[in-house]
N, C-alpha and C. Protein backbone atom coordinates (compact mmCIF):
# COMPACT_ATOMS: atom_id res chain seq x y z
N UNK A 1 9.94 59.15 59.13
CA UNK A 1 9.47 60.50 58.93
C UNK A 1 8.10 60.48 58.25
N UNK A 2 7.15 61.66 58.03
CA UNK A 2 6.30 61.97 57.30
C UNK A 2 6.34 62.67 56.44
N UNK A 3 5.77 62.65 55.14
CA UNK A 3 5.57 63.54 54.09
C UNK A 3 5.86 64.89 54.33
N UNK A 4 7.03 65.56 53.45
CA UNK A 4 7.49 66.75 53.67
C UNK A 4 6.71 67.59 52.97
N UNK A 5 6.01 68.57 52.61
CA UNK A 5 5.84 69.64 51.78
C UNK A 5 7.41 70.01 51.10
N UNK A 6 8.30 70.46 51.69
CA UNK A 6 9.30 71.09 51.39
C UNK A 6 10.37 70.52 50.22
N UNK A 7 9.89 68.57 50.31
CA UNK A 7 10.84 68.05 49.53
C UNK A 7 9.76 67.94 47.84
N UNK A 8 8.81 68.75 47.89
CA UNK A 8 7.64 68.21 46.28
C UNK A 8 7.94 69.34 46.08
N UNK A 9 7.98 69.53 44.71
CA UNK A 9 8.52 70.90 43.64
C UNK A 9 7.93 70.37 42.29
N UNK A 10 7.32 71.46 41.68
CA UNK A 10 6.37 71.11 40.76
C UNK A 10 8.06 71.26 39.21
N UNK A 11 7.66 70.24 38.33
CA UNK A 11 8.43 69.73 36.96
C UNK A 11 7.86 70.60 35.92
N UNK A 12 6.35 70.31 36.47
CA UNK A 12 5.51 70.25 34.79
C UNK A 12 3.96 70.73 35.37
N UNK A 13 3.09 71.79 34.75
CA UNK A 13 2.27 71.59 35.00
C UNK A 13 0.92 72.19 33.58
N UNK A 14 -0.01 71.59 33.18
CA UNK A 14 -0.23 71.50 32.32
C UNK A 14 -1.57 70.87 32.21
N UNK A 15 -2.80 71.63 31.94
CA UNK A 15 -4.24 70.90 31.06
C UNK A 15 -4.70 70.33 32.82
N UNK A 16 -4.66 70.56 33.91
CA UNK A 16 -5.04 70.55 35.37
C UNK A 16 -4.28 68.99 35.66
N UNK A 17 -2.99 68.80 34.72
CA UNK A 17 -2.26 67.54 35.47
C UNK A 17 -0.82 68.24 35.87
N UNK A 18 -0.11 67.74 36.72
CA UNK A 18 1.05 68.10 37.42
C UNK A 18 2.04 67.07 37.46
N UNK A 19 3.14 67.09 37.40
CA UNK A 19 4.30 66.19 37.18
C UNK A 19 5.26 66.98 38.18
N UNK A 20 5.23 65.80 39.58
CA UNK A 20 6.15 66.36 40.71
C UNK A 20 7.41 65.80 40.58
N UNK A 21 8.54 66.52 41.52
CA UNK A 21 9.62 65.97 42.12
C UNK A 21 9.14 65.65 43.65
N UNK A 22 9.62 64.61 44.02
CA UNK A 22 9.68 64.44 45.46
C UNK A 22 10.69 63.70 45.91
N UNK A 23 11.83 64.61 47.08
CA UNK A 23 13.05 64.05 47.70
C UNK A 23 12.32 63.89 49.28
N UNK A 24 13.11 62.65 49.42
CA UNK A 24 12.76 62.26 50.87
C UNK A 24 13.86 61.53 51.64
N UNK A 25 14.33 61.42 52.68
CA UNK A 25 15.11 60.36 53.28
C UNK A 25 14.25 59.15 53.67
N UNK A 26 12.97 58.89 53.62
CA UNK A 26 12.35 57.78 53.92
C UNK A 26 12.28 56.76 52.90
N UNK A 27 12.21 56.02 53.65
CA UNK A 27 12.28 54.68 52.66
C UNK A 27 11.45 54.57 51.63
N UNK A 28 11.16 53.71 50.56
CA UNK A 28 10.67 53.94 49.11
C UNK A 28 9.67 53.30 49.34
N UNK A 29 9.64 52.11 50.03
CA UNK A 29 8.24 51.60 50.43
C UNK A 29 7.29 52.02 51.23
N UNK A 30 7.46 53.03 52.33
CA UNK A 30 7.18 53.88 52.95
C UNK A 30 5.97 54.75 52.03
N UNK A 31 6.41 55.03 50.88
CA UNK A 31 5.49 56.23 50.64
C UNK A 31 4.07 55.80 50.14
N UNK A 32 3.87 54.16 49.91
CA UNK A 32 2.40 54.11 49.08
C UNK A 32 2.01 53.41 50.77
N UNK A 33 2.14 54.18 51.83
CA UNK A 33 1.41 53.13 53.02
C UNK A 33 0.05 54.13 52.70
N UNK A 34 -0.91 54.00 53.50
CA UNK A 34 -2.07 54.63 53.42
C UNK A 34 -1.77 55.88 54.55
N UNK A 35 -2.07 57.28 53.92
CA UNK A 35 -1.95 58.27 54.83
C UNK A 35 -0.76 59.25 54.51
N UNK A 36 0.30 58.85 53.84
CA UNK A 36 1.39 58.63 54.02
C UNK A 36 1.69 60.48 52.96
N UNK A 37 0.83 60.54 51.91
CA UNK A 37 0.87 61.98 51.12
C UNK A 37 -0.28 62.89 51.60
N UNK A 38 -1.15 62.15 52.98
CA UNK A 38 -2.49 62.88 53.21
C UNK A 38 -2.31 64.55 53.33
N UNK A 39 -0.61 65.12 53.50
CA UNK A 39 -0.53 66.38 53.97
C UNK A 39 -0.37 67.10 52.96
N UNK A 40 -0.29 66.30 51.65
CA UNK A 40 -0.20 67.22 50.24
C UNK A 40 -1.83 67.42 49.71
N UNK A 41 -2.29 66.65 50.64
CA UNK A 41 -3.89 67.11 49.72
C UNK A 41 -4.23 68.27 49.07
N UNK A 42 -4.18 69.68 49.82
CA UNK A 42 -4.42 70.66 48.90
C UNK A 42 -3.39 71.18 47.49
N UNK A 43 -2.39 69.99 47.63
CA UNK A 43 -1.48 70.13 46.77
C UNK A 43 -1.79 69.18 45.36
N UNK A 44 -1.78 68.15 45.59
CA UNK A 44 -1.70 66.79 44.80
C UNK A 44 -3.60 66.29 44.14
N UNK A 45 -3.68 66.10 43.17
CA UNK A 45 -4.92 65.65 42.62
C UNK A 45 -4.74 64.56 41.55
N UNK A 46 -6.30 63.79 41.77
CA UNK A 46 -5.95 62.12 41.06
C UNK A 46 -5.41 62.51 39.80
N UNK A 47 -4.18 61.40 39.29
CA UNK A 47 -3.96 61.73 37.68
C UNK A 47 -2.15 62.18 37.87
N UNK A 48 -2.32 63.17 38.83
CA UNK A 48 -0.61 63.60 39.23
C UNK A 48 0.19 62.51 39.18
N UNK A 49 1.26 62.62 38.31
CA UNK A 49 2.32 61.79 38.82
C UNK A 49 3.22 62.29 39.44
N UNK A 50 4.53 61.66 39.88
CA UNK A 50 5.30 62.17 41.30
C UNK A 50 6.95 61.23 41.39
N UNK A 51 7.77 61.87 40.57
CA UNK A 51 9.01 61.12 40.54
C UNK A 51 9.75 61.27 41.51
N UNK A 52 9.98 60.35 42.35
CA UNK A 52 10.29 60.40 43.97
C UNK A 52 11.76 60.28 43.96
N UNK A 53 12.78 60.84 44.44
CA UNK A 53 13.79 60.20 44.72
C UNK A 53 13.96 59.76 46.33
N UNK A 54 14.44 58.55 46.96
CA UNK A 54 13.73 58.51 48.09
C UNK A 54 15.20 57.61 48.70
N UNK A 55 15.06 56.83 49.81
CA UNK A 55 16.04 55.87 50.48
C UNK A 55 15.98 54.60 50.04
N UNK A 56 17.01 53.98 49.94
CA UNK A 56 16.75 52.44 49.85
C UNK A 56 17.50 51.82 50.83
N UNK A 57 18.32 52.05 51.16
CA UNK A 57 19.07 51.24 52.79
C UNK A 57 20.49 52.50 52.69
N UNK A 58 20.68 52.52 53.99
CA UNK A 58 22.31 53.42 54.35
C UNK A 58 22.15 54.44 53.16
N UNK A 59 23.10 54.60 52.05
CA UNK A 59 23.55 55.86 51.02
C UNK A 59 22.66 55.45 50.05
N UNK A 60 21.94 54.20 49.41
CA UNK A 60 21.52 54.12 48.12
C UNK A 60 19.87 54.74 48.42
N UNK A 61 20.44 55.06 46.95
CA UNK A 61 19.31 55.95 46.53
C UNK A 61 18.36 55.44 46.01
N UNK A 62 16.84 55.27 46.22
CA UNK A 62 15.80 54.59 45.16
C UNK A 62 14.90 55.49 44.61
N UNK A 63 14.22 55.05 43.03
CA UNK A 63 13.21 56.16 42.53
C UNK A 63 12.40 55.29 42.16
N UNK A 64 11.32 56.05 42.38
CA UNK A 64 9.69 55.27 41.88
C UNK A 64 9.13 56.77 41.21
N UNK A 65 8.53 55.92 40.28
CA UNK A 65 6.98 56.81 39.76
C UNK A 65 6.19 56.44 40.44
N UNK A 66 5.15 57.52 40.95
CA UNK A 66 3.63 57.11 41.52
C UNK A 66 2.60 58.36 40.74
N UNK A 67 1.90 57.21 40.85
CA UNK A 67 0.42 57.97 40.22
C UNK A 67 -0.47 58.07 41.48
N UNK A 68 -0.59 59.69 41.28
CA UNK A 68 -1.81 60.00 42.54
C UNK A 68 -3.24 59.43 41.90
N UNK A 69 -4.01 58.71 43.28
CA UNK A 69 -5.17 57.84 42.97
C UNK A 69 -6.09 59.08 43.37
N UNK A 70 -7.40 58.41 43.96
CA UNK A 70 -8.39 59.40 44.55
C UNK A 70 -7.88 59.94 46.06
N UNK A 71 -8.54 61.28 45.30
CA UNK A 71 -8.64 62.24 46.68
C UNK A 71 -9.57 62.71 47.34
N UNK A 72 -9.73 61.83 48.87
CA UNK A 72 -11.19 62.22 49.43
C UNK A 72 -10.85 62.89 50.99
N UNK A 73 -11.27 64.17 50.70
CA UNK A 73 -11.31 64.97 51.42
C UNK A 73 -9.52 65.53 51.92
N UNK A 74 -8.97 64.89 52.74
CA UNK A 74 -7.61 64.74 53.47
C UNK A 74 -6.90 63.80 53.19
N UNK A 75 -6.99 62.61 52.50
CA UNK A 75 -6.95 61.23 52.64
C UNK A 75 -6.71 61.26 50.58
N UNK A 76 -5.13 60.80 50.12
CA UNK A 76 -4.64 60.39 49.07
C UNK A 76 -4.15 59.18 49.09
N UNK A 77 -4.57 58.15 47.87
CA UNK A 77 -3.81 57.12 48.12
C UNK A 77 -3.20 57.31 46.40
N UNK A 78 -1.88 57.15 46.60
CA UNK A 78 -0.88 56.79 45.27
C UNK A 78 -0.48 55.40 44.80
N UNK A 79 -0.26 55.17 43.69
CA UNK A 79 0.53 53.83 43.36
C UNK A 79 1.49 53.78 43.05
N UNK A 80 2.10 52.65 42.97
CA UNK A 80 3.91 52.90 42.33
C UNK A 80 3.63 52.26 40.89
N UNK A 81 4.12 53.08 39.74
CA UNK A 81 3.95 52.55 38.44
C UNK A 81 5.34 51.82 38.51
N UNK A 82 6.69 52.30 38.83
CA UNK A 82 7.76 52.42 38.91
C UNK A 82 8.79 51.89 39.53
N UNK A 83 9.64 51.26 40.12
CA UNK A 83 10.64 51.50 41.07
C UNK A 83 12.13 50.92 40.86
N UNK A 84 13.02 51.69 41.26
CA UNK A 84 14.67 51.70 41.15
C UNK A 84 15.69 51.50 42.06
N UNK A 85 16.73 50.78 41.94
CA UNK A 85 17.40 51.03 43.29
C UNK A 85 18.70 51.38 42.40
N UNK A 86 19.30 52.03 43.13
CA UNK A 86 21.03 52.61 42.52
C UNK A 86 21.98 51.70 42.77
């Protein structure tokens, strides 16, 4: 799949930084490919972090922190500070 809008819901927002939720059925490695948050751009800015709950194989569940990097133009790249498997 691709980046949902529907699964990011704002936690925290505060001093022009934002602290997301993001649920996804895609896999956890999946989300730092390149391209991969480009549809949150008007959403997401460098500095955001983004507590993902996401897939890890069949039912388990994995969570990462990512820190949104630079944002140029359409085009976000995030990092994983983070990651979990259940």
């Amino acid at each position: 799949m691709a980046f949902d809008t529907h699964g990011l819901s704002v936690l925290a927002h505060a001093n022009g930084f934002t602290l997301w939720h993001y649920r996804t059925p895609d896999a956890g490695q999946k989300l730092t490919q390149a391209g991969y948050f480009d549809e949150g751009a008007a959403l997401l800015r460098e500095g955001d972090l983004v507590l993902v709950h996401a897939n890890a194989e069949g039912d388990r569940a994995a969570g990462q922190i990512l820190m949104v990097g630079p944002v140029a133009g359409d085009a976000i790249k995030v990092a994983s500070l983070l990651s979990a498997r259940a």
